[in-house]
N, C-alpha and C. Protein backbone atom coordinates (compact mmCIF):
# COMPACT_ATOMS: atom_id res chain seq x y z
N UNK A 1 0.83 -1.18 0.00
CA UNK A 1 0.00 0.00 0.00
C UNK A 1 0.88 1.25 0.00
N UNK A 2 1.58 1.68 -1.26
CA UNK A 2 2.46 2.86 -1.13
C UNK A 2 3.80 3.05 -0.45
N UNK A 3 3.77 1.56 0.45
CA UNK A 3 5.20 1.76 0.79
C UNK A 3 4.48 2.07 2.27
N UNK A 4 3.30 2.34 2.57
CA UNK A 4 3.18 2.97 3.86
C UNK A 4 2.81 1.69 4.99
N UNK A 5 3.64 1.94 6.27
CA UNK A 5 3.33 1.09 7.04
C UNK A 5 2.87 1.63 8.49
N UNK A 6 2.92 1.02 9.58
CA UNK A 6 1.57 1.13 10.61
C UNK A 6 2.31 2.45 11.24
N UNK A 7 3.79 2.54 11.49
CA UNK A 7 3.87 4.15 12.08
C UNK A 7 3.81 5.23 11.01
N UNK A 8 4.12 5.44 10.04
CA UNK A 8 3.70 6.07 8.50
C UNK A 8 2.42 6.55 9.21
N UNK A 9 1.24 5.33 8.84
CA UNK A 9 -0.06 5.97 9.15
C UNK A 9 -0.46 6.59 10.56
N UNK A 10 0.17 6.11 11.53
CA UNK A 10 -0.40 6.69 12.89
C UNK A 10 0.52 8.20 12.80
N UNK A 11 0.83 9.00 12.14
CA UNK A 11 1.87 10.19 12.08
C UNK A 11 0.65 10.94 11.00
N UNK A 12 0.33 9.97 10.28
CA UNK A 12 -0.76 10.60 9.45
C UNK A 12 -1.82 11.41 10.04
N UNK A 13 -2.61 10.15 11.12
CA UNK A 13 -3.39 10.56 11.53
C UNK A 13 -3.63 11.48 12.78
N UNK A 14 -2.17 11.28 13.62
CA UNK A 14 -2.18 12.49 14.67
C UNK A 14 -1.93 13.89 13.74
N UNK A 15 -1.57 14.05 12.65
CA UNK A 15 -1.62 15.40 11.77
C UNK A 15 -2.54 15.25 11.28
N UNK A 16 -3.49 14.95 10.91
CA UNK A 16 -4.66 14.65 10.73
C UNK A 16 -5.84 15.69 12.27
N UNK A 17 -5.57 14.71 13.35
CA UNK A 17 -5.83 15.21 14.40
C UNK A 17 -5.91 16.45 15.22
N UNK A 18 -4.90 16.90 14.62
CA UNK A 18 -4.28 18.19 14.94
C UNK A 18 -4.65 19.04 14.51
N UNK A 19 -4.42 18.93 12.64
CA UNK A 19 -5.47 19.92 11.88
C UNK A 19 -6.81 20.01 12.16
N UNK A 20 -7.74 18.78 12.13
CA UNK A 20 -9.04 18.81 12.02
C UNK A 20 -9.54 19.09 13.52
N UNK A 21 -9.07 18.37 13.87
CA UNK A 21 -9.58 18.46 15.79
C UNK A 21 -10.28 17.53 15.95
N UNK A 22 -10.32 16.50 17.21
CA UNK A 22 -11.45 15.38 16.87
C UNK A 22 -12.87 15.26 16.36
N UNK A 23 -13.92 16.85 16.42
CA UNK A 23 -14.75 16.37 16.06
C UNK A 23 -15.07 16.58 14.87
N UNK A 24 -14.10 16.66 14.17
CA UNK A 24 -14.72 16.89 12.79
C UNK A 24 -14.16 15.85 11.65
N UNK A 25 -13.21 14.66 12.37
CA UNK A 25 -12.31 13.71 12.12
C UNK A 25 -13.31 12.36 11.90
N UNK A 26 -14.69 12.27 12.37
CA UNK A 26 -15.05 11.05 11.76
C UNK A 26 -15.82 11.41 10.68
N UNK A 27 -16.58 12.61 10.43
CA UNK A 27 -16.92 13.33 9.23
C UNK A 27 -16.24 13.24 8.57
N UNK A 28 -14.76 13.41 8.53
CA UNK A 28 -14.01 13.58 7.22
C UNK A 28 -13.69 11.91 6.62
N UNK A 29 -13.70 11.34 7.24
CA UNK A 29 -13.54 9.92 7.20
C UNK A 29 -14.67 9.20 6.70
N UNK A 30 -15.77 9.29 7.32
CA UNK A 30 -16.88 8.95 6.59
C UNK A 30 -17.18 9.51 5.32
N UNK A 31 -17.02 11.08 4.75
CA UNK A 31 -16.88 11.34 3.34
C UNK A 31 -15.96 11.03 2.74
N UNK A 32 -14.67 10.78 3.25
CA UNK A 32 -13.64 10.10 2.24
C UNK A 32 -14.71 8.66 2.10
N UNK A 33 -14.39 7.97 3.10
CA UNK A 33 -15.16 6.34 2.25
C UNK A 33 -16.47 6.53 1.55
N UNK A 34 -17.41 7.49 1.68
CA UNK A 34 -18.25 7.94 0.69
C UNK A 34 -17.85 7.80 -0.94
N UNK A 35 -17.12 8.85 -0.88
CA UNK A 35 -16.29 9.36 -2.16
C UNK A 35 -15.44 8.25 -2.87
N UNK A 36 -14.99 7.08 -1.70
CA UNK A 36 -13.93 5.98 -2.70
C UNK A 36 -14.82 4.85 -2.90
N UNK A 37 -15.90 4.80 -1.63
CA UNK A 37 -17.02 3.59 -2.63
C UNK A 37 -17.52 4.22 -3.75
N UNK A 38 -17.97 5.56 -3.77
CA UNK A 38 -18.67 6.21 -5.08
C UNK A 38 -17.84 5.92 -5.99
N UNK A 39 -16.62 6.27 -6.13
CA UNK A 39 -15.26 6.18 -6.80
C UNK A 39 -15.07 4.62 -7.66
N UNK A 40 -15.31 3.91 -7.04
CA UNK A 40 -15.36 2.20 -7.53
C UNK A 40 -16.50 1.96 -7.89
N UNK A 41 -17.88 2.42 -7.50
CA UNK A 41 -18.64 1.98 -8.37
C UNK A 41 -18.95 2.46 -9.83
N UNK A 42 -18.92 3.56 -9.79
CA UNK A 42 -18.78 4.30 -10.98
C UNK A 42 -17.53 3.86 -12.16
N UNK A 43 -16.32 3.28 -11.23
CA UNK A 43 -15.30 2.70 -12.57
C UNK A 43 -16.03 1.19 -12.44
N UNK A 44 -16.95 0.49 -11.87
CA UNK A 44 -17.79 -0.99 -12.44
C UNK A 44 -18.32 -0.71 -13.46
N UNK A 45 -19.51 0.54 -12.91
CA UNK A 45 -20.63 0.45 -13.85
C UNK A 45 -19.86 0.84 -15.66
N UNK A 46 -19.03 1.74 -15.44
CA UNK A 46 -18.26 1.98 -16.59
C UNK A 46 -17.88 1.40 -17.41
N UNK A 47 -16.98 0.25 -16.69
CA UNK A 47 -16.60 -1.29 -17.52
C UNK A 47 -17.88 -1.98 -17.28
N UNK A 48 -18.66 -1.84 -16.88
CA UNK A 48 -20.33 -2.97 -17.51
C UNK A 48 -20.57 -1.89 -18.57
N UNK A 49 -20.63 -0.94 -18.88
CA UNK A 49 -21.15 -0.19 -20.14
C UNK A 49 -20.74 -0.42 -21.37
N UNK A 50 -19.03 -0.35 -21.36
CA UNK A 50 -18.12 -0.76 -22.23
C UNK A 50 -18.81 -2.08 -22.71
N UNK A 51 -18.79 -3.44 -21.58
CA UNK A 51 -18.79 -4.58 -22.16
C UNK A 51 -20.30 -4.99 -22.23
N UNK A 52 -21.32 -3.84 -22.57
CA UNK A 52 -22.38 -4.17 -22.70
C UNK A 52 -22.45 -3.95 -24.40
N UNK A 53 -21.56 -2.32 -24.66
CA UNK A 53 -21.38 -2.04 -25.97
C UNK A 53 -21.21 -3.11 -26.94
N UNK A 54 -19.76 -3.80 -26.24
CA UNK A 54 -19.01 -4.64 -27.07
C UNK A 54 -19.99 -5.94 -26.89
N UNK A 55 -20.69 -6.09 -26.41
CA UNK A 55 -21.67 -7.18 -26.58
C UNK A 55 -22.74 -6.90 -27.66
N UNK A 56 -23.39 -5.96 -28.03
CA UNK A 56 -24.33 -4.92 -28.81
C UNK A 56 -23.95 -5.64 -30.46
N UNK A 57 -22.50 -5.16 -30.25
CA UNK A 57 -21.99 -5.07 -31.38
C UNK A 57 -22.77 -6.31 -32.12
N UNK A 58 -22.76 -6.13 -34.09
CA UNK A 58 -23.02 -6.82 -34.80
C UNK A 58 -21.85 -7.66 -35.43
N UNK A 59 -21.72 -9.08 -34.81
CA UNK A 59 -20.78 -10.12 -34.77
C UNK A 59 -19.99 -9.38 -36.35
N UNK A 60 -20.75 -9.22 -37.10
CA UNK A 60 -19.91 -8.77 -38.91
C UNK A 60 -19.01 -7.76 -38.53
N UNK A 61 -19.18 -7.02 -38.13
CA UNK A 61 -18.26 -5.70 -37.50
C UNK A 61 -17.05 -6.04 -36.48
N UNK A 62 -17.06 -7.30 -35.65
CA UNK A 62 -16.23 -7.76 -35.23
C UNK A 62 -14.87 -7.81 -36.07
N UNK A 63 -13.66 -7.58 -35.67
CA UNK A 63 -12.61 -7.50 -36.16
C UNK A 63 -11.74 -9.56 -36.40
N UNK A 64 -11.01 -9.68 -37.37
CA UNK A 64 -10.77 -11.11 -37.52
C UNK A 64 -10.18 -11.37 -37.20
């Protein structure tokens, strides 16, 4: 994961801490995982669109 390991992240998050202040630290956390499930579903549905296209297609148009 980036090279980052468990003291990496706990340095993260006391600057994290510091800036935000605790109560505004599970808000920001809960909209980040908002934003990265939104983030992944939107690149699924994307590749189901693609391979719905390429399913569409008329087999003659297929390349040989």
């Amino acid at each position: 994961m980036f090279g980052l390991g468990v003291p990496e992240l706990m340095v993260i998050l006391v600057i994290a801490l510091v800036i935000f202040g605790p109560s505004k630290l599970p808000q920001i956390g809960s909209g980040l995982g908002k934003a990265i499930r939104d983030f992944k579903k939107g690149v699924t549905e994307g590749n189901d669109d693609e391979t719905d296209k390429e399913a569409k297609k008329d087999p003659k148009d297929l390349p040989r």
